[in-house]
Protein backbone atom coordinates (compact mmCIF):
# COMPACT_ATOMS: atom_id res chain seq x y z
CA UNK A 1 6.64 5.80 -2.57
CA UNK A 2 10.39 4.70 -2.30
CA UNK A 3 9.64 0.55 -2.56
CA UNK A 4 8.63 -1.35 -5.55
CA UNK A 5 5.83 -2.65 -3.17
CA UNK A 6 4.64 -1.80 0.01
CA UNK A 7 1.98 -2.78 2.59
CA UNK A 8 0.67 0.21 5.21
CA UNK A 9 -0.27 -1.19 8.37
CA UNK A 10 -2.78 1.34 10.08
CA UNK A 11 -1.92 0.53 13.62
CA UNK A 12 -4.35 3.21 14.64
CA UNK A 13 -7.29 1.30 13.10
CA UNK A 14 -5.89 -2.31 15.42
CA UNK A 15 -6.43 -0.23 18.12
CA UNK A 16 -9.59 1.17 17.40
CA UNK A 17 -11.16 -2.46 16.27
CA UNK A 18 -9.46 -3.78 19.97
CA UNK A 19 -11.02 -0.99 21.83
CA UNK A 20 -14.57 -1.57 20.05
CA UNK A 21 -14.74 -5.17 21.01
CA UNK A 22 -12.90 -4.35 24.76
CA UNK A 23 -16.05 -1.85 25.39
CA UNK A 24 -18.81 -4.14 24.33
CA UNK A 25 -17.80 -7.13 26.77
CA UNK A 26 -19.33 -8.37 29.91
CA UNK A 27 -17.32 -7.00 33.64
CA UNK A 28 -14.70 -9.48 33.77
CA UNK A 29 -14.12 -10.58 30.31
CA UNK A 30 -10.49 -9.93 28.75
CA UNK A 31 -9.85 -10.25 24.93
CA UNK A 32 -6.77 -12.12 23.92
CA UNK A 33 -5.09 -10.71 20.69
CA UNK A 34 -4.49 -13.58 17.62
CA UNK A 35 -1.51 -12.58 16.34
CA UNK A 36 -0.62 -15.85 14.87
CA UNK A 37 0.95 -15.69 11.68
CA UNK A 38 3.02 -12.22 11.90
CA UNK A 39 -0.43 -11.29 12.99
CA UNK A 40 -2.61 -12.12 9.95
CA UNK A 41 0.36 -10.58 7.72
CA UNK A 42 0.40 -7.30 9.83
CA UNK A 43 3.36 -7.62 11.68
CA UNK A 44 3.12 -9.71 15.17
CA UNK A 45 5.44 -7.30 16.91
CA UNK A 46 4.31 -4.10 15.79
CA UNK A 47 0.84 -4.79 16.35
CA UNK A 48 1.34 -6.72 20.17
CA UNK A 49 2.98 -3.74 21.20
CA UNK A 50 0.42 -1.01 20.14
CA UNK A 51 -2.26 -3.18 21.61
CA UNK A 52 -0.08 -3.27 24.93
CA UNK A 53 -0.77 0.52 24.84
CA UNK A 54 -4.33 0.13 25.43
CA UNK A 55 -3.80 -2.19 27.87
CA UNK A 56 -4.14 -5.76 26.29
CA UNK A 57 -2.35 -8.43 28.01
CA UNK A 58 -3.23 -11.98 26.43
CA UNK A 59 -1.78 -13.11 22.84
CA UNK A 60 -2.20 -15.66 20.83
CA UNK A 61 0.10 -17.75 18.32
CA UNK A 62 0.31 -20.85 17.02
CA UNK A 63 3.79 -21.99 17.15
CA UNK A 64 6.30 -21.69 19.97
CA UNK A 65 8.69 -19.94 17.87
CA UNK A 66 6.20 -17.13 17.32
CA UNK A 67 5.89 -16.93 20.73
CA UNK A 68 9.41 -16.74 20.96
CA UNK A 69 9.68 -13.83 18.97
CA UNK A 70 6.77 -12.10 20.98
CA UNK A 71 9.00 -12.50 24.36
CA UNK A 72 12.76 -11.48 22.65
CA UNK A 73 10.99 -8.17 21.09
CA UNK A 74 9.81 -7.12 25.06
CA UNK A 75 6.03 -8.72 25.17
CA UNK A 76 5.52 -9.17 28.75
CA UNK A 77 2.12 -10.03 28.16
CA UNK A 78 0.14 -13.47 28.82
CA UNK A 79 0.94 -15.66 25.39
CA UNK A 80 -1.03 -19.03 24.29
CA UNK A 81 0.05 -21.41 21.72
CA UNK A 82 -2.96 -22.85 19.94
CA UNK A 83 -1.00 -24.67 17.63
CA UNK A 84 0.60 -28.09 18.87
CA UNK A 85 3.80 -27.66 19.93
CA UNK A 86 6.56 -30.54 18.93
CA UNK A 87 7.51 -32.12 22.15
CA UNK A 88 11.32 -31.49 21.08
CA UNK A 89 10.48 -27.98 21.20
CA UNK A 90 8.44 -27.81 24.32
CA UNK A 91 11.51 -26.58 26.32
CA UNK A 92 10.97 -22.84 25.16
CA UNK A 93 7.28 -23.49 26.63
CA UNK A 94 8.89 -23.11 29.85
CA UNK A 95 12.00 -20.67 29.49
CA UNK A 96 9.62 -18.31 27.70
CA UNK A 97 6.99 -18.44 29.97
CA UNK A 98 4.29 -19.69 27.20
CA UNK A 99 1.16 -21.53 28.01
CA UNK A 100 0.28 -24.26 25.95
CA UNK A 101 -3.10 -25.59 24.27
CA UNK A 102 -3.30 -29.47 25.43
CA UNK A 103 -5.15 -31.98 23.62
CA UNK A 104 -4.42 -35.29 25.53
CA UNK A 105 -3.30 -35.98 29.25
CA UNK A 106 -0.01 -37.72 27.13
CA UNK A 107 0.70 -34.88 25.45
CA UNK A 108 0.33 -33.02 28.81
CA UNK A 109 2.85 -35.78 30.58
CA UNK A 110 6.12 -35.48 27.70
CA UNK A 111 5.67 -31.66 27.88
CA UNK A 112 6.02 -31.69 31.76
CA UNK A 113 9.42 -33.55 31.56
CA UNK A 114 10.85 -29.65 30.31
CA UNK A 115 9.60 -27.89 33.36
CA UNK A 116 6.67 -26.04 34.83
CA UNK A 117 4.53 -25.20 31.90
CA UNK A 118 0.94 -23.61 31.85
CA UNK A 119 -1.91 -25.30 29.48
CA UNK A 120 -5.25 -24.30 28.35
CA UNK A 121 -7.19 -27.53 27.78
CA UNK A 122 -8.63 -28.09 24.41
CA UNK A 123 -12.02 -29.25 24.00
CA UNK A 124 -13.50 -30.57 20.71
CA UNK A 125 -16.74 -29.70 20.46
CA UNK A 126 -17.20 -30.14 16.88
CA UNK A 127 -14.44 -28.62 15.07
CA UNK A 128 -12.77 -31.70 14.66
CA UNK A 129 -8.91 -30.65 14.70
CA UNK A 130 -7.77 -31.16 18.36
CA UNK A 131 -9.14 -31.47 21.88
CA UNK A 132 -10.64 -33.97 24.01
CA UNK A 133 -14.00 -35.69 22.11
CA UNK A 134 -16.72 -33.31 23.58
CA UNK A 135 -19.34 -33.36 20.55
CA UNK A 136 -22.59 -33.66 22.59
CA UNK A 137 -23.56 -31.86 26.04
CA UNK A 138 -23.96 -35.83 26.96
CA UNK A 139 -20.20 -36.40 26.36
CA UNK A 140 -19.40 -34.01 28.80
CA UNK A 141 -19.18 -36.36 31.93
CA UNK A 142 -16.94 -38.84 30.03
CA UNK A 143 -14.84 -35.97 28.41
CA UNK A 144 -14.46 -34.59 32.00
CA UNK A 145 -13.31 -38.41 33.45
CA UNK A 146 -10.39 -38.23 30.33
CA UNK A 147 -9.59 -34.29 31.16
CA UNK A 148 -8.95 -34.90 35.15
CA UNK A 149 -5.76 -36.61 34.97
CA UNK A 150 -4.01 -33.67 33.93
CA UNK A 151 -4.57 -31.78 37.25
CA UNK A 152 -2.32 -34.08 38.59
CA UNK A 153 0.66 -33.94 36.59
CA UNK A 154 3.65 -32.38 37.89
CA UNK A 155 4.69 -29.53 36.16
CA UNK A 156 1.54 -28.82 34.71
CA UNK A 157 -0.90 -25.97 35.58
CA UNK A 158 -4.46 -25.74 34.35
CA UNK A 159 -4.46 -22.10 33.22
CA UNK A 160 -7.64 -22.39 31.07
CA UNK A 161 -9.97 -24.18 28.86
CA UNK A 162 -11.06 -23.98 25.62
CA UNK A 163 -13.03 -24.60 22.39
CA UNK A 164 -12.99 -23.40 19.21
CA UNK A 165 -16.46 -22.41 17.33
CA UNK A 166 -16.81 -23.98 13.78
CA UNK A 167 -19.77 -22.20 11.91
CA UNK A 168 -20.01 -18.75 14.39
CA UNK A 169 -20.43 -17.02 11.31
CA UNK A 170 -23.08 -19.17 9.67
CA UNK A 171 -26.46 -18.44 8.81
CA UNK A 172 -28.12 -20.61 11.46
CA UNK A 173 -27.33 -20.47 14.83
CA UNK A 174 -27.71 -24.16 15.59
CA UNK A 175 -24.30 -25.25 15.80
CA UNK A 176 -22.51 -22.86 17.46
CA UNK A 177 -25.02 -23.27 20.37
CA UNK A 178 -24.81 -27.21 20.23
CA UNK A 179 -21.08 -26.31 20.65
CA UNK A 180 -21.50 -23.81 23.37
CA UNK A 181 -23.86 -26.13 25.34
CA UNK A 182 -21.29 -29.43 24.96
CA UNK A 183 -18.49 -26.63 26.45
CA UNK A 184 -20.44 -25.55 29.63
CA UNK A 185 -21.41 -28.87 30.07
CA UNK A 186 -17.44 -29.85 30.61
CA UNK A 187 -16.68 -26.84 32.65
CA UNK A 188 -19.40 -27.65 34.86
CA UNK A 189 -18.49 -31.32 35.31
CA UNK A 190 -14.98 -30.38 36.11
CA UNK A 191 -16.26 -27.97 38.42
CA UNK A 192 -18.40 -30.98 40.33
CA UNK A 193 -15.22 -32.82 40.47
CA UNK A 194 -13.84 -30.10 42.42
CA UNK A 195 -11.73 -28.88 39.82
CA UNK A 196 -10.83 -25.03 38.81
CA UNK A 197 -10.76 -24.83 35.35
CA UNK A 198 -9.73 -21.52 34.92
CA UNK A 199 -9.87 -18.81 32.37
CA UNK A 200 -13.07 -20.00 29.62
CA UNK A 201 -12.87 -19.02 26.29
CA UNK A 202 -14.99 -19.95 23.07
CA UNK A 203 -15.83 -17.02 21.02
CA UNK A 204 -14.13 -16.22 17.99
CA UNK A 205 -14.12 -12.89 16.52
CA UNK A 206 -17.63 -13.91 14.83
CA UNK A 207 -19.22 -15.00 17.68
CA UNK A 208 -17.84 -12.65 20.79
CA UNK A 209 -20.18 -9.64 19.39
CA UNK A 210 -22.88 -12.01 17.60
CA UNK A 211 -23.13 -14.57 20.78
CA UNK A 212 -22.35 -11.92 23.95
CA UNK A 213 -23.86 -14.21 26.46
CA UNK A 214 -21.09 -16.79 25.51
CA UNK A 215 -18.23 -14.35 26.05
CA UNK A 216 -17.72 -16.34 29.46
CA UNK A 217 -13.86 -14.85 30.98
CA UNK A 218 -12.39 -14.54 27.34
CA UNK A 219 -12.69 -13.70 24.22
CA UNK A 220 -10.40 -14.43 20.92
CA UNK A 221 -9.85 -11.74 18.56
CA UNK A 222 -8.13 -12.38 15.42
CA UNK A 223 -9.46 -11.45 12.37
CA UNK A 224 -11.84 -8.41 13.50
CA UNK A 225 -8.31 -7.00 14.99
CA UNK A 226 -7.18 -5.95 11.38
CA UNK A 227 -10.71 -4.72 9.92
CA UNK A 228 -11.50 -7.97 8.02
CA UNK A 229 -14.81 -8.85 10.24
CA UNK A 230 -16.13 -5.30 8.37
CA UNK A 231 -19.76 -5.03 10.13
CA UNK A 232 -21.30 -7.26 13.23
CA UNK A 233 -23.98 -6.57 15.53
CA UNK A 234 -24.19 -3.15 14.13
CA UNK A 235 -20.07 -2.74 15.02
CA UNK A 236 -18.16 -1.71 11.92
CA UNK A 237 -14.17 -3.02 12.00
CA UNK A 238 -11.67 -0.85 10.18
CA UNK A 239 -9.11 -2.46 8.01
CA UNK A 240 -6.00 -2.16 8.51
CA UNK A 241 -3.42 -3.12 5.53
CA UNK A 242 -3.49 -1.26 2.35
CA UNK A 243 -0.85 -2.55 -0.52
CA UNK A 244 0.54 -0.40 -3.37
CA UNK A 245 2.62 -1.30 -5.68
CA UNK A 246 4.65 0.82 -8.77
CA UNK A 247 3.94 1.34 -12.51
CA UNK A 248 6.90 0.00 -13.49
CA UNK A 249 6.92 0.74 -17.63
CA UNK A 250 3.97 2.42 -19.56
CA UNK A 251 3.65 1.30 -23.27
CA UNK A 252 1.57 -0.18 -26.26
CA UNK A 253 -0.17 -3.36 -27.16
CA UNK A 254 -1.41 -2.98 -31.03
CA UNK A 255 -4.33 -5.04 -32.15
CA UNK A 256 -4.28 -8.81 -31.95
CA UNK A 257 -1.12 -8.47 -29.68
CA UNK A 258 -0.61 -11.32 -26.65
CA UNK A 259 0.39 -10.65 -23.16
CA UNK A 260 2.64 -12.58 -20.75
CA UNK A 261 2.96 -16.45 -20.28
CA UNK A 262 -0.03 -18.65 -22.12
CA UNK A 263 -1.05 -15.87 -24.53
CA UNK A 264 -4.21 -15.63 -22.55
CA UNK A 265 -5.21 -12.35 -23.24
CA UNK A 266 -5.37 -10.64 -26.94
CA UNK A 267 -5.99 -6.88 -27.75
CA UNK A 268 -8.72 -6.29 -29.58
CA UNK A 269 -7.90 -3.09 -30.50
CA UNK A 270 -4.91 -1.03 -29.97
CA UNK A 271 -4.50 -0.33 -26.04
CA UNK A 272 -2.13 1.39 -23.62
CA UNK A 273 -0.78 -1.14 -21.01
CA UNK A 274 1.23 -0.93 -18.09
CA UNK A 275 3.55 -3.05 -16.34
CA UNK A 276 2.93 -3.29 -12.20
CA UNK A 277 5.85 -4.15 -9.47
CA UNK A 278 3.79 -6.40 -7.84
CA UNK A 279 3.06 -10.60 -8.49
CA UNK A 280 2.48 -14.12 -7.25
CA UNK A 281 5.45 -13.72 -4.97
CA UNK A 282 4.26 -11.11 -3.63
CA UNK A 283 1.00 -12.10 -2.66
CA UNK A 284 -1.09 -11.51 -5.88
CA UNK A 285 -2.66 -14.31 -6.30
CA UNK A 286 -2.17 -15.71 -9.97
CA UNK A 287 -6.09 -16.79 -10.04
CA UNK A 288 -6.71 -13.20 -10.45
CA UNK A 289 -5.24 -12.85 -14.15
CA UNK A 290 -7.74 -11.46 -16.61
CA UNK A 291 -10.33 -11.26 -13.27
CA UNK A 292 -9.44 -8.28 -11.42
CA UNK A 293 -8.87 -4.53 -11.30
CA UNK A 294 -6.53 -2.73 -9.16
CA UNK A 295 -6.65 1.09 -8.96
CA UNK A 296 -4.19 4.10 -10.41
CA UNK A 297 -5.20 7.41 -9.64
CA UNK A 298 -8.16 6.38 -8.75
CA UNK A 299 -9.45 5.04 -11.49
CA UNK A 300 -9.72 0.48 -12.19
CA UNK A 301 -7.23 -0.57 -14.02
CA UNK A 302 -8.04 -4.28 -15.13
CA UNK A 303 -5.32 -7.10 -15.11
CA UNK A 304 -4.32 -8.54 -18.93
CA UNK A 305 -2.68 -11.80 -18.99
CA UNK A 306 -1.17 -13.89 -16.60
CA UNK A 307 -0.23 -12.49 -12.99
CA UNK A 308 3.61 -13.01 -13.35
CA UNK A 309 6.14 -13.93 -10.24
CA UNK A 310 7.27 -10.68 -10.25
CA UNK A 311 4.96 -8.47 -12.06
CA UNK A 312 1.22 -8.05 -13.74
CA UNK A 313 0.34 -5.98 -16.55
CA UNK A 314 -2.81 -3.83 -16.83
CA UNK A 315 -4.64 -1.65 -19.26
CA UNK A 316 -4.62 2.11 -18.45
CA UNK A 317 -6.33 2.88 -21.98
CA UNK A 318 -8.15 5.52 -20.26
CA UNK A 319 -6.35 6.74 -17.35
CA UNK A 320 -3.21 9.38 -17.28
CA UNK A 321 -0.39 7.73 -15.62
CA UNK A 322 3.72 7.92 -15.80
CA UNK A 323 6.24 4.89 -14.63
CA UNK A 324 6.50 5.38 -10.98
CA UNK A 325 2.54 5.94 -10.47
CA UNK A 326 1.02 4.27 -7.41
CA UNK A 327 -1.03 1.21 -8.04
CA UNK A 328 -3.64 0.55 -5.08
CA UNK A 329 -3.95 -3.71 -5.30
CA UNK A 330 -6.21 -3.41 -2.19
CA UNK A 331 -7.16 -0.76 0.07
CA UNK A 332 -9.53 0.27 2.82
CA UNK A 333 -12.50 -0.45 0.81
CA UNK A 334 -12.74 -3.60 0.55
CA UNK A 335 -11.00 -4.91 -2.31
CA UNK A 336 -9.59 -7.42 -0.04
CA UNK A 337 -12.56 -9.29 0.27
CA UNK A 338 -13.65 -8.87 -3.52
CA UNK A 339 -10.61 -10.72 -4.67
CA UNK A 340 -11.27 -13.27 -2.19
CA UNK A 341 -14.73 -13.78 -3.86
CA UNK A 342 -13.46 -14.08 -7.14
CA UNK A 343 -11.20 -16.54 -6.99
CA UNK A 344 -13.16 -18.64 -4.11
CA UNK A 345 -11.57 -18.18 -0.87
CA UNK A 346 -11.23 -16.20 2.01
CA UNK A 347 -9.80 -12.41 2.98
CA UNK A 348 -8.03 -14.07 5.65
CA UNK A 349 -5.86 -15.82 2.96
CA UNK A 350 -5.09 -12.81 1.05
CA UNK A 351 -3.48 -10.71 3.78
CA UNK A 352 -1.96 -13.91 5.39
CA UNK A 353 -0.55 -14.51 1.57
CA UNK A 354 1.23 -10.65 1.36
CA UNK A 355 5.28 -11.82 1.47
CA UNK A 356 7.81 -11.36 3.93
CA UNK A 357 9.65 -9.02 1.23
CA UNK A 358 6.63 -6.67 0.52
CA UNK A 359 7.90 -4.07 3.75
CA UNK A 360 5.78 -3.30 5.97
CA UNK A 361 4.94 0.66 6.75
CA UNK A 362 3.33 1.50 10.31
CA UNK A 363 1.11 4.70 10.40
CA UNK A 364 0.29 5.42 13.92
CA UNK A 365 -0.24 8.38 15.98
């Protein structure tokens, strides 16, 4: 290992996940690729173009500028902000060739004044962030009366609709079906207005394998793209990143020593410690001091003291191990999600939370 730190992006295992979902949708449905957010931490690039090779064509990001990137590196591909664009940035909408998620029929009119510009309407159905107020299937007639101005802007073109689950991977059902119902409901008024509403899409990655009969013409793949779904409706997603890190310095912490900021750990007896290339700037979150153990030679390895900027410390007491050693912080087992748990949040967080100056190493066939 040549870095002080290093992520490995299995590209073969985006693929695999993309092709798992793509075989297990109804005739007609397409996925389109989230790859918001340098794709989850992956790399947006990297991982839009190896999904190009199996023959995805729809992306999603959620700022312009990401889809800017997308279009420089060579994506030819459909690409969908779901963000809100700033109007003052709405021009690259058009001279990029990115469609645009629409919340309001003003929002639709300022973006128009940059040039012919593709939407996909937004529909709240109970999310609460943006869309048109669709909470209840007997909103849909009103919500449909708000959305029909905006096939009559100039400049505008109603390439979709769309609403965003809230609870798809809850323990009840309930919801996501109140959602689903309030959705078809607007489609279907639209449609009695005469209106083509284009390509549908609801499901997220929780619900396009748990709710198939909601798959509609698309489905949104973000998370289950890079292995973090792990098992649903008996499908089992492969992660994807794996980050090591260095033994930096081996040494000795006698008893009733202190380790790095706050004192917060003590030896209790004499230990062996060693110092990892790897910290809070990197990604590691600093809630995992004292609470975690990352893996050398295969062996855990638990955290002492503080998670530094830079660096953590950890006691290899009873492991063999030399300065330059790899250190495993997460791999394909999922470690990910078990210091999510501990410190209360999310995987999605963690991998999203790996810095721009860990590098990024692609392993593909």
């Amino acid at each position: 290992m040549d870095n002080r730190a290093e992520a490995r992006i299995d590209l073969n295992a985006v693929k695999e996940n993309a092709l798992g979902v793509m075989e297990r949708l109804h005739d007609g449905c397409r996925m389109l690729a989230v790859v918001k957010a340098n794709a989850y931490g992956h790399g947006s690039i990297r991982v839009s173009k190896a999904l190009e090779q199996i023959g995805v064509r729809d992306f999603a990001v959620a700022t312009a500028e990401e889809g800017e990137e997308l279009r420089k590196s060579g994506v030819s591909g459909n690409i969908l902000v779901l963000g809100k664009t700033p109007v003052s940035h709405a021009d690259n909408l058009a001279r990029y060739k990115i469609a645009q998620a629409c919340d309001s029929v003003d929002y639709a009119k300022k973006i128009a004044a940059f040039g012919d510009i593709a939407i996909h309407i937004k529909v709240d159905t109970g999310m609460s962030r943006l869309g048109f107020y669709c909470h209840d299937g007997e909103d849909a007639e009103r919500c449909a009366k708000e959305i029909l101005p905006l096939f009559g802007i100039t400049g505008i073109h109603v390439e979709g609709i769309f609403t965003h689950f809230a609870d798809a991977d809850g323990q009840t059902e309930d919801f996501t079906r109140k959602q689903f119902k309030a959705f078809t409901a607007v489609c279907e008024a639209l449609k009695a207005h005469g209106m083509d509403v284009g390509t549908r899409h609801c499901c997220n990655s929780a619900a396009t394998l748990r709710f198939p009969e909601m798959q509609l013409d698309m489905v949104r793949q973000g998370i289950g793209l890079y292995g973090l779904e792990r098992c649903t409706s008996g499908f089992c997603f492969k992660p994807a990143m794996s980050v090591f890190a260095q033994i930096s310095a081996v040494g000795t912490l006698e008893e009733g020593d202190t380790i790095s900021y706050g004192r917060t750990y003590r030896a209790d007896k004499k230990i062996k410690k060693a110092v990892v290339s790897f910290g809070y700037a990197d990604g590691m979150p600093r809630l995992l001091s004292n609470r975690y153990s990352v893996k050398v030679n295969g062996k855990a390895a638990p955290i002492i003291g503080r998670v530094c900027m830079d660096m953590f410390m950890i006691d290899v007491s009873e492991i063999e191990c030399h300065e330059g050693d790899e250190v495993c912080i997460f791999g394909k087992d999922g470690e990910v999600s078990q210091m999510a748990d501990i410190i209360g949040t999310i995987n999605y967080e963690i991998v999203c939370g790996i810095s721009p100056r860990v590098p990024r190493i692609y392993i593909e066939k």
